[in-house]
N, C-alpha and C. Protein backbone atom coordinates (compact mmCIF):
# COMPACT_ATOMS: atom_id res chain seq x y z
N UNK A 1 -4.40 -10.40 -12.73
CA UNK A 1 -3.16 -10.85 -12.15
C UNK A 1 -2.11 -9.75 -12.24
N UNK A 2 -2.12 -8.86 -13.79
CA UNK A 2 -0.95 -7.77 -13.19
C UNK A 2 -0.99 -6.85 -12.63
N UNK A 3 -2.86 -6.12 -12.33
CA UNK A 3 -3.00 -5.43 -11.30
C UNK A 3 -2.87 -6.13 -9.80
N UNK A 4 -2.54 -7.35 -9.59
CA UNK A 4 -2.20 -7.20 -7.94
C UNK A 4 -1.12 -7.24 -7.77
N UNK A 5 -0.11 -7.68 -9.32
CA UNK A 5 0.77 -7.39 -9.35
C UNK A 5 1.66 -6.11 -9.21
N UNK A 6 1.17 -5.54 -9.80
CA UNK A 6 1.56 -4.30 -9.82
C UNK A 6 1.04 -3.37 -8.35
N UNK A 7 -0.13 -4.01 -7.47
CA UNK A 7 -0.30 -3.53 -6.39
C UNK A 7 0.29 -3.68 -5.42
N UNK A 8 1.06 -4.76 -5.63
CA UNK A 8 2.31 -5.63 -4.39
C UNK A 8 3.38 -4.86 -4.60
N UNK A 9 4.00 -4.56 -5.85
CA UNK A 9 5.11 -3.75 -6.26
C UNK A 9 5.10 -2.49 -5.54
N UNK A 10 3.95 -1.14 -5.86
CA UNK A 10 3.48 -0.21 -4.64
C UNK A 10 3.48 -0.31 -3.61
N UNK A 11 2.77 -1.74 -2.80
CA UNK A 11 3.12 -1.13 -1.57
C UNK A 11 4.52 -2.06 -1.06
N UNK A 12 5.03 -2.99 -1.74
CA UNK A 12 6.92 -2.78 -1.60
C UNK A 12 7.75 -1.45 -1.47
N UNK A 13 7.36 -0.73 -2.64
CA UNK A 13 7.61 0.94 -3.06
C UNK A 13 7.76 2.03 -2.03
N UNK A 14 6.37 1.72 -0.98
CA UNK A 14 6.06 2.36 -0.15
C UNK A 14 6.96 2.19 1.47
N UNK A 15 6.92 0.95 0.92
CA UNK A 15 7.83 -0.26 2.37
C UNK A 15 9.41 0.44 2.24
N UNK A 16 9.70 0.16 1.50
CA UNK A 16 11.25 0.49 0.78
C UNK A 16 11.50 2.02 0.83
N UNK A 17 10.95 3.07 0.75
CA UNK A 17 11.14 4.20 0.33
C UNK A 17 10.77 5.23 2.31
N UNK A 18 10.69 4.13 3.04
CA UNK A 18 10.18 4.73 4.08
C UNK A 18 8.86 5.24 4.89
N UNK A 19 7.88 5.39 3.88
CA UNK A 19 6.96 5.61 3.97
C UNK A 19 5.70 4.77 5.03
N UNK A 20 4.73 5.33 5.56
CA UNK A 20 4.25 4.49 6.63
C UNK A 20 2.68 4.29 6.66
N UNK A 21 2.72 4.89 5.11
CA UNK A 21 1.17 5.11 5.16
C UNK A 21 1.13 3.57 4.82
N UNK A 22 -0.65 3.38 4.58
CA UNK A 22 -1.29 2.25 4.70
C UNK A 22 -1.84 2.19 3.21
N UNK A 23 -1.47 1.16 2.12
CA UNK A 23 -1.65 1.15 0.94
C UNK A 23 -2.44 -0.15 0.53
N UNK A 24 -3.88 -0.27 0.76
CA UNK A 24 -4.58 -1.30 0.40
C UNK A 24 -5.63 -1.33 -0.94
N UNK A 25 -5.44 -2.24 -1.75
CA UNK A 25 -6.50 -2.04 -2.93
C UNK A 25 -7.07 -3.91 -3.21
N UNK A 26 -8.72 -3.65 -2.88
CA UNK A 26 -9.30 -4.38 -3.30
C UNK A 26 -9.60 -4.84 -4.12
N UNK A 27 -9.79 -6.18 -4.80
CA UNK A 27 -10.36 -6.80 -5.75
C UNK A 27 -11.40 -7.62 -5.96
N UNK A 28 -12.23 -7.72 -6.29
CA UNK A 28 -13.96 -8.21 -5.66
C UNK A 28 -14.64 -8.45 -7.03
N UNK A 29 -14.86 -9.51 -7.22
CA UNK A 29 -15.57 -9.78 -8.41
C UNK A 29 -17.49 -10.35 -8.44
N UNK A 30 -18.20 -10.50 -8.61
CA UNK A 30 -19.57 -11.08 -8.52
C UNK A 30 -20.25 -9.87 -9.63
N UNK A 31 -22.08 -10.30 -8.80
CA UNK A 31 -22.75 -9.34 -9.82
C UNK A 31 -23.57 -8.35 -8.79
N UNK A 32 -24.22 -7.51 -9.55
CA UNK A 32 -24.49 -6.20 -9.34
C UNK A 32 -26.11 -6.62 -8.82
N UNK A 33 -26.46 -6.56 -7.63
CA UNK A 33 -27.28 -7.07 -6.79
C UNK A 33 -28.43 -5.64 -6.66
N UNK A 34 -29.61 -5.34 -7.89
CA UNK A 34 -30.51 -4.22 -7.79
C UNK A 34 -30.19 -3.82 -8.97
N UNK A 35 -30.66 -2.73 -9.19
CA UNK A 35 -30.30 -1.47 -10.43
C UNK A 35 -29.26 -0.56 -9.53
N UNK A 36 -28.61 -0.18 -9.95
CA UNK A 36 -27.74 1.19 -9.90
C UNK A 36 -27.92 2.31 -9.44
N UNK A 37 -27.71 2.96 -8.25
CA UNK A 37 -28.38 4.83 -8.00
C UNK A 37 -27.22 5.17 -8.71
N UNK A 38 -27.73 5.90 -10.25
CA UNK A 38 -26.71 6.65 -10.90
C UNK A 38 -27.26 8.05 -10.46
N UNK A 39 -25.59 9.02 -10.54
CA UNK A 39 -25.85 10.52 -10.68
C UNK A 39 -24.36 11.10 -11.80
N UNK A 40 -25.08 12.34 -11.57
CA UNK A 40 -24.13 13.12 -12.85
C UNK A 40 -23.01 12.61 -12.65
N UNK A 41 -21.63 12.48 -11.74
CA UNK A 41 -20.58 12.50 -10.99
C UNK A 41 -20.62 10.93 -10.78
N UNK A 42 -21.06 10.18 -10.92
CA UNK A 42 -20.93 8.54 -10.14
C UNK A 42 -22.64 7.91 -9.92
N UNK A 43 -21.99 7.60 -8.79
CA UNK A 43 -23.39 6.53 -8.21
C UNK A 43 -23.03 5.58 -6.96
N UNK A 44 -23.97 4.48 -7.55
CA UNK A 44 -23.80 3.36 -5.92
C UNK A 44 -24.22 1.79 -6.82
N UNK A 45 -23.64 1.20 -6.31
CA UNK A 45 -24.86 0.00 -6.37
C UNK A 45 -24.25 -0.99 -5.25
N UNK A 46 -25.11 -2.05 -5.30
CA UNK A 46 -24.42 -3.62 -4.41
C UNK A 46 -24.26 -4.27 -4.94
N UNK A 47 -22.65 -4.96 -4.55
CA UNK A 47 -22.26 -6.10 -4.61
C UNK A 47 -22.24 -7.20 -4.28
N UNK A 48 -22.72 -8.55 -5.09
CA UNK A 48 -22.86 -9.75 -4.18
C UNK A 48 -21.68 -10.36 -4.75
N UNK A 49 -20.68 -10.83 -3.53
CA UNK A 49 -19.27 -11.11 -4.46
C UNK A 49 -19.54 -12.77 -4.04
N UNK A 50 -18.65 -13.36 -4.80
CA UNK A 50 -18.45 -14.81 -4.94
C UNK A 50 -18.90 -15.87 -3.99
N UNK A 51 -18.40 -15.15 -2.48
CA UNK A 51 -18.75 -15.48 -1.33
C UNK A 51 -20.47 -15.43 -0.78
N UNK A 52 -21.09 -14.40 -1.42
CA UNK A 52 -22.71 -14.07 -1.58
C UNK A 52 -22.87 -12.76 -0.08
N UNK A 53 -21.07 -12.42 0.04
CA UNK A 53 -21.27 -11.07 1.02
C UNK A 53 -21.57 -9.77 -0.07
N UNK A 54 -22.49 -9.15 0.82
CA UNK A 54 -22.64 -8.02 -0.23
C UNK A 54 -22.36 -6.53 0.37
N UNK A 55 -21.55 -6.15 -0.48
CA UNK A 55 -20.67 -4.93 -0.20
C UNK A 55 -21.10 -4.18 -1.08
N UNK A 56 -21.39 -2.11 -0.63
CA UNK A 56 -21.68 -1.51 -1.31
C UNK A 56 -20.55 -0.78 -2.06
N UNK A 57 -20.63 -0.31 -3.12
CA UNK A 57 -19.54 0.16 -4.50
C UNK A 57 -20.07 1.62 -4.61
N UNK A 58 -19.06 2.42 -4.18
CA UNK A 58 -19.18 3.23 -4.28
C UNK A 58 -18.70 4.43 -6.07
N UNK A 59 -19.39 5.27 -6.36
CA UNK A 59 -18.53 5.32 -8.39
C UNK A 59 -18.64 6.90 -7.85
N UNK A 60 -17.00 7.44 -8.16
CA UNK A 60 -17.23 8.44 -7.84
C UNK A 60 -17.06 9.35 -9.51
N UNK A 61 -16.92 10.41 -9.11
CA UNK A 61 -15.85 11.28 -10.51
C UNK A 61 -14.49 10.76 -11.02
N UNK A 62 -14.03 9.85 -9.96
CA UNK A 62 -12.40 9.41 -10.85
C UNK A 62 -12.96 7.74 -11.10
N UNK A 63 -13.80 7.34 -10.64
CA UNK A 63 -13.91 5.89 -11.04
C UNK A 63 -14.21 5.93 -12.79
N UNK A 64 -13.20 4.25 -13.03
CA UNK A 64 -13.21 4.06 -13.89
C UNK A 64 -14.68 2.76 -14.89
N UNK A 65 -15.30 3.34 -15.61
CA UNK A 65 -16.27 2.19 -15.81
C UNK A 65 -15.54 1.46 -17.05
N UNK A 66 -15.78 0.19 -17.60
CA UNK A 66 -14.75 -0.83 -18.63
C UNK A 66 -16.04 -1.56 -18.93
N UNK A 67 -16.38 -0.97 -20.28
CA UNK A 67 -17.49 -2.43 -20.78
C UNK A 67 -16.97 -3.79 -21.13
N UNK A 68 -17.85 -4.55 -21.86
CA UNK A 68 -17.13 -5.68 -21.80
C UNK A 68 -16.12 -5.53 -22.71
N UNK A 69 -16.47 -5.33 -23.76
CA UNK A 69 -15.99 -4.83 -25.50
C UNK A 69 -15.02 -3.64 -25.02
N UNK A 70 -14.42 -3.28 -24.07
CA UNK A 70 -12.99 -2.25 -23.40
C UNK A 70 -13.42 -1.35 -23.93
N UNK A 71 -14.54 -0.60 -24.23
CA UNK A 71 -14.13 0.84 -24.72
C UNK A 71 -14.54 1.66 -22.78
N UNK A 72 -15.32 2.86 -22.67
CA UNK A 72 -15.50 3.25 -21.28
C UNK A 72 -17.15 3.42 -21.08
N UNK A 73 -17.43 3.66 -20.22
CA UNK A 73 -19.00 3.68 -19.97
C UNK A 73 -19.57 4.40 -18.75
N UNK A 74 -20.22 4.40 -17.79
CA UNK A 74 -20.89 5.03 -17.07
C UNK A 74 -21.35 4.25 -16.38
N UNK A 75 -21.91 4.56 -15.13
CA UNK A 75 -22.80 3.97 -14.11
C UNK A 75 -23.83 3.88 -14.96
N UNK A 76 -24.49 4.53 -16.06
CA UNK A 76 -25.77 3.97 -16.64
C UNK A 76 -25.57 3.13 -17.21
N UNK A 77 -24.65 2.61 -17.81
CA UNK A 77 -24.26 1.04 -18.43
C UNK A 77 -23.78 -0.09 -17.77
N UNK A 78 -24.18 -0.30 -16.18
CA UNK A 78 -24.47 -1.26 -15.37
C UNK A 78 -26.29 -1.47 -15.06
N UNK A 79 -25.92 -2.47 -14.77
CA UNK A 79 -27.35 -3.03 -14.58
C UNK A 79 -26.96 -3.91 -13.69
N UNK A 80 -28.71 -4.68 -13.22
CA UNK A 80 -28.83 -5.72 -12.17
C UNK A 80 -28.05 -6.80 -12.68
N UNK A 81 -27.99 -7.81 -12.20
CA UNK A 81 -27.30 -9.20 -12.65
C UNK A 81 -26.53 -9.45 -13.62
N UNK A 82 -25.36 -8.10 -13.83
CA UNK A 82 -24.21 -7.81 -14.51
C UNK A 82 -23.29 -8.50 -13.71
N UNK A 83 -22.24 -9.10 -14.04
CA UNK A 83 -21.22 -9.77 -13.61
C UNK A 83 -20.07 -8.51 -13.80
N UNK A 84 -19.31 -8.18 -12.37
CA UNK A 84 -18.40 -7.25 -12.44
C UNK A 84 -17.53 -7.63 -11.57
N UNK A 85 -15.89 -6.93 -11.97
CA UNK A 85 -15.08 -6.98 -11.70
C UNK A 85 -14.75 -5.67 -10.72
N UNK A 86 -14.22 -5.19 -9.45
CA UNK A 86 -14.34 -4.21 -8.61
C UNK A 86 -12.90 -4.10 -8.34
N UNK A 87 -12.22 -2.84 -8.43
CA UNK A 87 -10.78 -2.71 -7.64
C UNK A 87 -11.17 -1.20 -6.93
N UNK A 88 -10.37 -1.20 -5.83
CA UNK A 88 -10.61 0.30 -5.56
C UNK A 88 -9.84 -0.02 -3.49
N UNK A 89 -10.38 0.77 -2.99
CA UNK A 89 -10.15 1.25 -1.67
C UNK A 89 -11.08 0.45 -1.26
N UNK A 90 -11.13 -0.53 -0.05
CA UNK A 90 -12.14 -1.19 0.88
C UNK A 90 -12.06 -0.30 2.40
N UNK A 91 -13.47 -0.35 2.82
CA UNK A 91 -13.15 0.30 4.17
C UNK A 91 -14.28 -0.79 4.71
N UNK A 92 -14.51 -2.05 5.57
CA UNK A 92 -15.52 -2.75 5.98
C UNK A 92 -16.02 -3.45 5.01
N UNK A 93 -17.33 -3.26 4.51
CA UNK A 93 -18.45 -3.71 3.40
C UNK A 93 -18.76 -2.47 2.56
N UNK A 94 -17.81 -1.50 2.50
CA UNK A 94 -17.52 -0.30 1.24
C UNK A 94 -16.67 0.09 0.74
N UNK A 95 -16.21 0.03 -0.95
CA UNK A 95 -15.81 -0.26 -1.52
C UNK A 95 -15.93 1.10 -2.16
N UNK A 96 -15.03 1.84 -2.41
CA UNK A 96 -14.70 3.40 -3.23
C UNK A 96 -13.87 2.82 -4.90
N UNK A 97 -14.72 2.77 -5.74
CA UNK A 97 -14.26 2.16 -6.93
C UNK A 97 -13.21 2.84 -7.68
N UNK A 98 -11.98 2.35 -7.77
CA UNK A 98 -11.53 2.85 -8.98
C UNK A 98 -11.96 2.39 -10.41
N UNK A 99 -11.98 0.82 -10.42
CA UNK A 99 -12.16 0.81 -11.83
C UNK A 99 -13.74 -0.30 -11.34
N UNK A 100 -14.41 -0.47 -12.56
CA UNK A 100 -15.43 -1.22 -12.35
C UNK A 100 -15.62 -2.15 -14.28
N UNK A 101 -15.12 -3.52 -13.84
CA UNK A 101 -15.01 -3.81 -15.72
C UNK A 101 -16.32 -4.94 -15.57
N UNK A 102 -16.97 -4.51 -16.91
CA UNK A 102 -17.81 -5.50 -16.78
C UNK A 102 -17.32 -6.82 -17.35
N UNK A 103 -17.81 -7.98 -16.95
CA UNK A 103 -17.18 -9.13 -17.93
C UNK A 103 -18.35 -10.22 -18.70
């Protein structure tokens, strides 16, 4: 709740200050539909969100991973039928992760 909070505030920020760019951040929760293509830098996996649409998650070098227990983790510490939480950039049915928390 205070990240969309705080995401509404930004793009007010953006509204207010003149600006014209386009400031959207997704929030997508379900589970992790396969194993994971991890690499050094990130990875991939699919999402089957609440709805049972499944959108791919993209983990780059700035994405953030959140175990359950909050310390940080990696694309190798997801797995199949992990229940996750997704924020990041949507473009269609792809999803550029910023943060990825498991719950």
């Amino acid at each position: 709740m205070k990240a969309a909070l705080a995401a509404l505030l930004l793009a007010g920020t953006l509204i207010g200050c003149g600006g014209d760019g386009v400031f959207i951040i997704s929030f997508n929760s379900g589970i992790i539909a396969g194993d994971p293509a991890c690499r050094n830098n990130g990875g991939q996996f699919d999402l089957r969100n609440q709805g049972g649409l499944v959108l791919l998650v993209i983990l780059n070098n700035n994405s953030t991973v959140i175990l359950a227990n909050g310390s940080r983790g990696t694309c190798r510490d997801l797995s199949a039928n992990a229940a996750v939480q997704v924020r990041g950039p949507q473009d269609g049915n792809r999803i550029t992760a910023q943060s990825v928390t498991l719950e």
